[in-house]
N, C-alpha and C. Protein backbone atom coordinates (compact mmCIF):
# COMPACT_ATOMS: atom_id res chain seq x y z
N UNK A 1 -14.31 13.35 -9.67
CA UNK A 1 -13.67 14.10 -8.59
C UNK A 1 -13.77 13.28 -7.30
N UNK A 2 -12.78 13.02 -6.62
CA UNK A 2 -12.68 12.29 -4.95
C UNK A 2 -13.23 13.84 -4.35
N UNK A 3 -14.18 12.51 -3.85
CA UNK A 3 -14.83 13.62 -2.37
C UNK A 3 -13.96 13.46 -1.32
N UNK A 4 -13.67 14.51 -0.37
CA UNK A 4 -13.25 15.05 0.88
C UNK A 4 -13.08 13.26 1.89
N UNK A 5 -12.44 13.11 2.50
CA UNK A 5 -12.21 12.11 3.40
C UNK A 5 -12.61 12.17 4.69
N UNK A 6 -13.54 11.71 5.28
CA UNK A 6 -13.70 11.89 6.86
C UNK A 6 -12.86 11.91 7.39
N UNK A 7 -13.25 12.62 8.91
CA UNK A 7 -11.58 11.88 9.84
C UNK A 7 -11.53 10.91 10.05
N UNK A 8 -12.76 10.18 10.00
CA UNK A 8 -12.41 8.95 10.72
C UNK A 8 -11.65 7.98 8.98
N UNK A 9 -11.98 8.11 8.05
CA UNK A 9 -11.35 7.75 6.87
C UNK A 9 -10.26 7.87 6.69
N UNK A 10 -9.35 9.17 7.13
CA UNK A 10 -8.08 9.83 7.04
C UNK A 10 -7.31 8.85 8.61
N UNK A 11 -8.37 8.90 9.71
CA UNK A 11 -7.39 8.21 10.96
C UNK A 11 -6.89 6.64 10.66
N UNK A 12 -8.51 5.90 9.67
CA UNK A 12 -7.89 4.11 9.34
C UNK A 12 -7.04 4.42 8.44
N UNK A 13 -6.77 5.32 6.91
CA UNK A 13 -6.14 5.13 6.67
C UNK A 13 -4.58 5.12 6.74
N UNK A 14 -4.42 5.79 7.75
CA UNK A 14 -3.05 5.93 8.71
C UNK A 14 -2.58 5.06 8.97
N UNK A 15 -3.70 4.60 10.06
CA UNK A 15 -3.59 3.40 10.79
C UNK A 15 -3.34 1.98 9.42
N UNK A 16 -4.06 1.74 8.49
CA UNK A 16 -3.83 0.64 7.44
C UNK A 16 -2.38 1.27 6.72
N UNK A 17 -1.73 2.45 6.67
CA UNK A 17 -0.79 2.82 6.30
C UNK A 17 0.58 2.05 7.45
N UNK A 18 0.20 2.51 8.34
CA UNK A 18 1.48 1.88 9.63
C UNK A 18 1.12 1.02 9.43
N UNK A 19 0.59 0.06 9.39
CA UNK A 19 -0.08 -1.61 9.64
C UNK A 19 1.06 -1.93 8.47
N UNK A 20 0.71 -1.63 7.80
CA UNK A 20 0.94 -2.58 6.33
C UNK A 20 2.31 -2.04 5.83
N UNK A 21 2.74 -1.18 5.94
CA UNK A 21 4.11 -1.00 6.51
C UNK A 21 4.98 -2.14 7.80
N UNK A 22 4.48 -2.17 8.38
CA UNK A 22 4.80 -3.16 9.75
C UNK A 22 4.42 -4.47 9.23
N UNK A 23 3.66 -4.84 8.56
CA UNK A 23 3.67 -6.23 8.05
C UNK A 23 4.89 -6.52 6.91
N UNK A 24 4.84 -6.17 6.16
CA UNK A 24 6.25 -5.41 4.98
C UNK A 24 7.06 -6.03 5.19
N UNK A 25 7.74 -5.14 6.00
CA UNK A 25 8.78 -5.15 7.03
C UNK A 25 9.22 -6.37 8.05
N UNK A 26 8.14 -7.16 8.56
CA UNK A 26 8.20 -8.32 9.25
C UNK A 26 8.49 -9.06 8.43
N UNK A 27 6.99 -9.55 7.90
CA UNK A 27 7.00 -10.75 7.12
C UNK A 27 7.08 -10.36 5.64
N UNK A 28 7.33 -9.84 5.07
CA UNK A 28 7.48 -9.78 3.31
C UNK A 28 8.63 -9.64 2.76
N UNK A 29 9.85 -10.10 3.66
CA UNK A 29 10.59 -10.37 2.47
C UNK A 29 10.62 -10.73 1.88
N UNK A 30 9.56 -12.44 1.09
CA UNK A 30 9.87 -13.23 0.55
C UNK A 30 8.72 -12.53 -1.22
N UNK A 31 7.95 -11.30 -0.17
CA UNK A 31 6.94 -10.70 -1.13
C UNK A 31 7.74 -9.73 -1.80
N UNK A 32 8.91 -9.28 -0.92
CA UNK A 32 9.90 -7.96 -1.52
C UNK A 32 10.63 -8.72 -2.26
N UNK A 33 11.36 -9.63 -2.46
CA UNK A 33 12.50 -10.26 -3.29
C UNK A 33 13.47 -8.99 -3.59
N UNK A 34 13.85 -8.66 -2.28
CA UNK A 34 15.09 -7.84 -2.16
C UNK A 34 15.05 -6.22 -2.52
N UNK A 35 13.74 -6.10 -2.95
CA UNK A 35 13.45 -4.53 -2.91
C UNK A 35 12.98 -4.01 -2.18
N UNK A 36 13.34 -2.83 -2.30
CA UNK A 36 12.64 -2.06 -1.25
C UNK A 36 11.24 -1.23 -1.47
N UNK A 37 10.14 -1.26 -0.36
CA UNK A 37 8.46 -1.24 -0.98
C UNK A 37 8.59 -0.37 0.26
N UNK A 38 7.73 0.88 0.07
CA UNK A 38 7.37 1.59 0.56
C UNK A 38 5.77 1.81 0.20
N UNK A 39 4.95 2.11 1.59
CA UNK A 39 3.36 2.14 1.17
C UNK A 39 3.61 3.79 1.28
N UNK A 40 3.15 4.27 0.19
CA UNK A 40 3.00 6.04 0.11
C UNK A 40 1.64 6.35 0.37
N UNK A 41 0.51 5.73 0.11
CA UNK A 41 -0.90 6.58 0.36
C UNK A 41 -1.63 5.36 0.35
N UNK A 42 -2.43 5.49 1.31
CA UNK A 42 -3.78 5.11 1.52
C UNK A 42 -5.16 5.48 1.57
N UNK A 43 -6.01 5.22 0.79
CA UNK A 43 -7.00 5.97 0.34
C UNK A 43 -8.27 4.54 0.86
N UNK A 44 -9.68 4.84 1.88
CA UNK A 44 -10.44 4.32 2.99
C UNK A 44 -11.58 4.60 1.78
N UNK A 45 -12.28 3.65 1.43
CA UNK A 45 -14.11 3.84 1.07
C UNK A 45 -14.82 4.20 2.12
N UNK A 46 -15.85 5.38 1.66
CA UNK A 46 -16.57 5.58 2.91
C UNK A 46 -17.30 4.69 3.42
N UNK A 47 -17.56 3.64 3.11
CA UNK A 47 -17.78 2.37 4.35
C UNK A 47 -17.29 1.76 4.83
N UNK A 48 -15.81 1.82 4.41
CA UNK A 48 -14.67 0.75 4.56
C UNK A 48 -14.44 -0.15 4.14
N UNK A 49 -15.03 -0.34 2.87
CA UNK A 49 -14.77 -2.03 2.76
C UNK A 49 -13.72 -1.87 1.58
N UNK A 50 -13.42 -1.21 0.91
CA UNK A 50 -11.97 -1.13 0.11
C UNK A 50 -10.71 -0.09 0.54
N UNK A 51 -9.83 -0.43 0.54
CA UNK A 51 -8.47 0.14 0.88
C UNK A 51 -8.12 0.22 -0.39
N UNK A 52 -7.83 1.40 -0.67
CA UNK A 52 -6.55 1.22 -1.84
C UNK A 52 -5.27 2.09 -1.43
N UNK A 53 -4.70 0.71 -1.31
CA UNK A 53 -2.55 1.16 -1.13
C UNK A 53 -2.16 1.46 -2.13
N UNK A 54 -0.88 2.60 -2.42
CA UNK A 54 -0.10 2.64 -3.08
C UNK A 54 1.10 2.54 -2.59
N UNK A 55 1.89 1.64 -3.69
CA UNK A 55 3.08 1.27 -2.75
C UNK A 55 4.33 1.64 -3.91
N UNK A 56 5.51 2.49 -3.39
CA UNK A 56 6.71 2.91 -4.21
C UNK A 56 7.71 1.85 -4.27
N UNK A 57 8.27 1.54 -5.35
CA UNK A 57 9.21 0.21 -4.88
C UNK A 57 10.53 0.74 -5.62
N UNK A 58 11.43 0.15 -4.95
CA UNK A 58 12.84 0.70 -5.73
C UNK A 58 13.77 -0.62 -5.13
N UNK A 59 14.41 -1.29 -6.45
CA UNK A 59 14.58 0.29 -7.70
C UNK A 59 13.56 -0.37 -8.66
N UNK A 60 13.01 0.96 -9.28
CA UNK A 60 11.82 1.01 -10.14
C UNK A 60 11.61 -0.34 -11.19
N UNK A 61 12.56 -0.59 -11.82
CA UNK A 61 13.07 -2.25 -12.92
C UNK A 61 12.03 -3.24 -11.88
N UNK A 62 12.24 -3.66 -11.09
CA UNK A 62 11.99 -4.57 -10.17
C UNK A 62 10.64 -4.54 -9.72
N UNK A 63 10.02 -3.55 -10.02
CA UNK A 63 8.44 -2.99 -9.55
C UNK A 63 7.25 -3.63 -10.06
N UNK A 64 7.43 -4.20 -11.27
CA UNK A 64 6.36 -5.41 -12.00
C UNK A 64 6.43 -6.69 -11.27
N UNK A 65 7.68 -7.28 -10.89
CA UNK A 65 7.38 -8.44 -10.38
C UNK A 65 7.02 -8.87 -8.85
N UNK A 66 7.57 -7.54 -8.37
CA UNK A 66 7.04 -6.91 -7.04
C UNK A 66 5.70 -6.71 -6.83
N UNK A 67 4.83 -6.11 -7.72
CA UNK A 67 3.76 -5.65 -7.75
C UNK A 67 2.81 -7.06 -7.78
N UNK A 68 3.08 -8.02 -8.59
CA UNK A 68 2.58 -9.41 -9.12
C UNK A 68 2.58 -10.11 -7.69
N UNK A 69 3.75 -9.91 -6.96
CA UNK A 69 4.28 -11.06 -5.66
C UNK A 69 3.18 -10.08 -4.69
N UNK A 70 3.49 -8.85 -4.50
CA UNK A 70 2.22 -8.44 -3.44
C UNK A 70 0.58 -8.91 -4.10
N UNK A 71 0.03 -8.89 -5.25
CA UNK A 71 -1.15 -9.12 -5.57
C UNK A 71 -1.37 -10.79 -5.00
N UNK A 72 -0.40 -11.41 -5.70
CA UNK A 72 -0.55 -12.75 -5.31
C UNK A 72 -0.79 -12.73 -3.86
N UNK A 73 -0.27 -12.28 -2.87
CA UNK A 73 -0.10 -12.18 -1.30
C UNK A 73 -1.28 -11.70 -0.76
N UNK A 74 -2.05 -11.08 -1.60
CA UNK A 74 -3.24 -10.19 -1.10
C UNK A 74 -4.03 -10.56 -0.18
N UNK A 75 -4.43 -11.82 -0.17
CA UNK A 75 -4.95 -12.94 0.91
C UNK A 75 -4.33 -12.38 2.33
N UNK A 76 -2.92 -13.25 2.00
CA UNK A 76 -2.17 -13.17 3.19
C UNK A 76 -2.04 -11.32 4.25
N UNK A 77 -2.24 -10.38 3.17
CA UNK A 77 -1.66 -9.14 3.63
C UNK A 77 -2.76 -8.94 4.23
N UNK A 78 -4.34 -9.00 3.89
CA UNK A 78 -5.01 -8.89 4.34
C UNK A 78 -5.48 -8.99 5.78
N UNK A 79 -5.21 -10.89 5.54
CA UNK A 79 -5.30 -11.75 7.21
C UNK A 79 -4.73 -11.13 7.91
N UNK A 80 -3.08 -10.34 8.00
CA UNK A 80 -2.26 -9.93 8.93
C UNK A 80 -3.14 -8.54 8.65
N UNK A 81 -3.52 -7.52 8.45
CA UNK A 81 -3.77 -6.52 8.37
C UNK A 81 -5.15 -6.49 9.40
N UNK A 82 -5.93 -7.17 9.11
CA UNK A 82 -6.56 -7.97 10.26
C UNK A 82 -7.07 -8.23 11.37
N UNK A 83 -5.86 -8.67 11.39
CA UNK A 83 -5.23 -9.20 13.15
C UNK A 83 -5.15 -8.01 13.61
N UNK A 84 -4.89 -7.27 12.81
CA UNK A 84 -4.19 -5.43 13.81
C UNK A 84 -5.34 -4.51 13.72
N UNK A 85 -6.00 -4.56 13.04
CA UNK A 85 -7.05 -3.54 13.24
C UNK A 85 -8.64 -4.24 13.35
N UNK A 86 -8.43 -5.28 13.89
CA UNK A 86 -10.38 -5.79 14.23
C UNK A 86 -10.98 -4.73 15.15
N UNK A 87 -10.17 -4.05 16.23
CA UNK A 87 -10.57 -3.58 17.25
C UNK A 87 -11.24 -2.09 16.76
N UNK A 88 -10.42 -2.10 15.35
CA UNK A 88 -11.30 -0.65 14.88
C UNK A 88 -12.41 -0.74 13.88
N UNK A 89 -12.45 -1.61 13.39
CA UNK A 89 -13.23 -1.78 12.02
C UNK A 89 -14.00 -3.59 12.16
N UNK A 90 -15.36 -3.34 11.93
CA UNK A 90 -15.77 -4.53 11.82
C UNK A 90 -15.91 -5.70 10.77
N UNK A 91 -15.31 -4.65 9.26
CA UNK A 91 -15.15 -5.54 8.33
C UNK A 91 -13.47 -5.26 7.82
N UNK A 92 -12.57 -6.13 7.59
CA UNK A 92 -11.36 -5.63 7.23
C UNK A 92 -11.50 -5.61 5.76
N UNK A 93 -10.99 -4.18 5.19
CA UNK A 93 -11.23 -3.95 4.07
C UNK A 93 -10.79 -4.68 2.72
N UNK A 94 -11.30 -4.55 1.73
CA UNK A 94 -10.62 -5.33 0.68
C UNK A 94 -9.68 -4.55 0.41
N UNK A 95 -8.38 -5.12 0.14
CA UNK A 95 -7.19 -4.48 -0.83
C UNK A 95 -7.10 -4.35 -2.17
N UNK A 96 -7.11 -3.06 -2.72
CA UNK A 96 -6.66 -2.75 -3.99
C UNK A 96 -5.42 -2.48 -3.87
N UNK A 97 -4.87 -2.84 -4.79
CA UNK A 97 -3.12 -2.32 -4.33
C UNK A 97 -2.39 -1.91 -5.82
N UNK A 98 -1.85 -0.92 -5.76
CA UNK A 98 -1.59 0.14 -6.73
C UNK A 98 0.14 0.37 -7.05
N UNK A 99 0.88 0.70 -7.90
CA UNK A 99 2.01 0.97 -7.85
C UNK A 99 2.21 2.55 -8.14
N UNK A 100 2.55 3.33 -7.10
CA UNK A 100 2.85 4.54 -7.15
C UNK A 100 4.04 4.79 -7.64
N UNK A 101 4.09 5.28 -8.97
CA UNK A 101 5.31 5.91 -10.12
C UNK A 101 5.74 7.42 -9.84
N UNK A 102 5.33 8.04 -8.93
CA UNK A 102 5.56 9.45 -9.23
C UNK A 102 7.22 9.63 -8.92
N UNK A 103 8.05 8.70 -8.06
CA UNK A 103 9.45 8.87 -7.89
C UNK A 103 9.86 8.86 -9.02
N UNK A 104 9.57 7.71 -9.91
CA UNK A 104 9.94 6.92 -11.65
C UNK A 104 9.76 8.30 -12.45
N UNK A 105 8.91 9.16 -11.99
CA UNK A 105 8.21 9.85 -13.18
C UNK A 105 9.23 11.18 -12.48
N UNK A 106 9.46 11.64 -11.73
CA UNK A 106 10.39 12.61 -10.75
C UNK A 106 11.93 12.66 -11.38
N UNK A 107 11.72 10.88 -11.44
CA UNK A 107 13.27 10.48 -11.78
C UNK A 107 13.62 10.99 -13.45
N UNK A 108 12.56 10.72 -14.27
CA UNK A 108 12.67 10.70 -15.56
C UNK A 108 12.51 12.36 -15.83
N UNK A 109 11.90 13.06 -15.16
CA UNK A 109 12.25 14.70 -15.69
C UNK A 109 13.08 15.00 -14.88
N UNK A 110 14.09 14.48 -13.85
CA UNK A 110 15.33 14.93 -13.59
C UNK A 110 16.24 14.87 -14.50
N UNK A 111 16.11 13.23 -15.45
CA UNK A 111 16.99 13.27 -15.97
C UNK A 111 17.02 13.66 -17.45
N UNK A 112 15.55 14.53 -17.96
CA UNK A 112 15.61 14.83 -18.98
C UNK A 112 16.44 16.39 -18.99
N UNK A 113 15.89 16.90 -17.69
CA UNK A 113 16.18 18.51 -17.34
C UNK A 113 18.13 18.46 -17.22
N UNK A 114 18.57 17.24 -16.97
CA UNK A 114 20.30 17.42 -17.15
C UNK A 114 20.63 17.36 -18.71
């Protein structure tokens, strides 16, 4: 069972939610290869030292090699992630990074229910 989230757990992970969104968006096209990645949830260790992102990518086909190009990047997402939040956190957290299916899975009992 996940225990309850501090606020202050619930405020970085916001904050590592906009961040890493805003990095994305800048610099990752070359990590998107033309898809589109959305970060859906961020989940803070209560000490901070792991982040785990989940990120939605569409269209769904494209989401394995997507997923591979952000892992590989993990370094890099990090460093920039970073840069933006030293002022809150004294260790920047490690990234776990996750592929959130629930659209895929949304999509597939839509289209069983037609």
């Amino acid at each position: 069972m996940e225990q309850q989230q501090t606020t202050r757990q619930q405020k970085i992970a916001r904050q590592i939610q906009r961040d890493m969104a805003e990095i994305l968006q800048r610099e990752g096209a070359s990590i998107a290869q033309g898809a589109m990645i959305t970060v859906t949830t961020v989940r803070v260790s209560p000490d901070f030292g792991y982040a785990k992102i989940y990120f939605s990518i569409f269209p769904f086909e494209r989401s394995e090699a997507v997923m591979a190009a952000l892992e590989q990047n993990n370094w890099f997402l990090r460093r920039e992630l970073g840069k933006r939040i030293r002022n809150q956190l004294k260790v920047v957290p490690e990234l776990q990074l996750f592929l959130d299916d629930s659209l895929e899975y949304i999509e597939n009992i839509d289209n069983l229910l037609k």
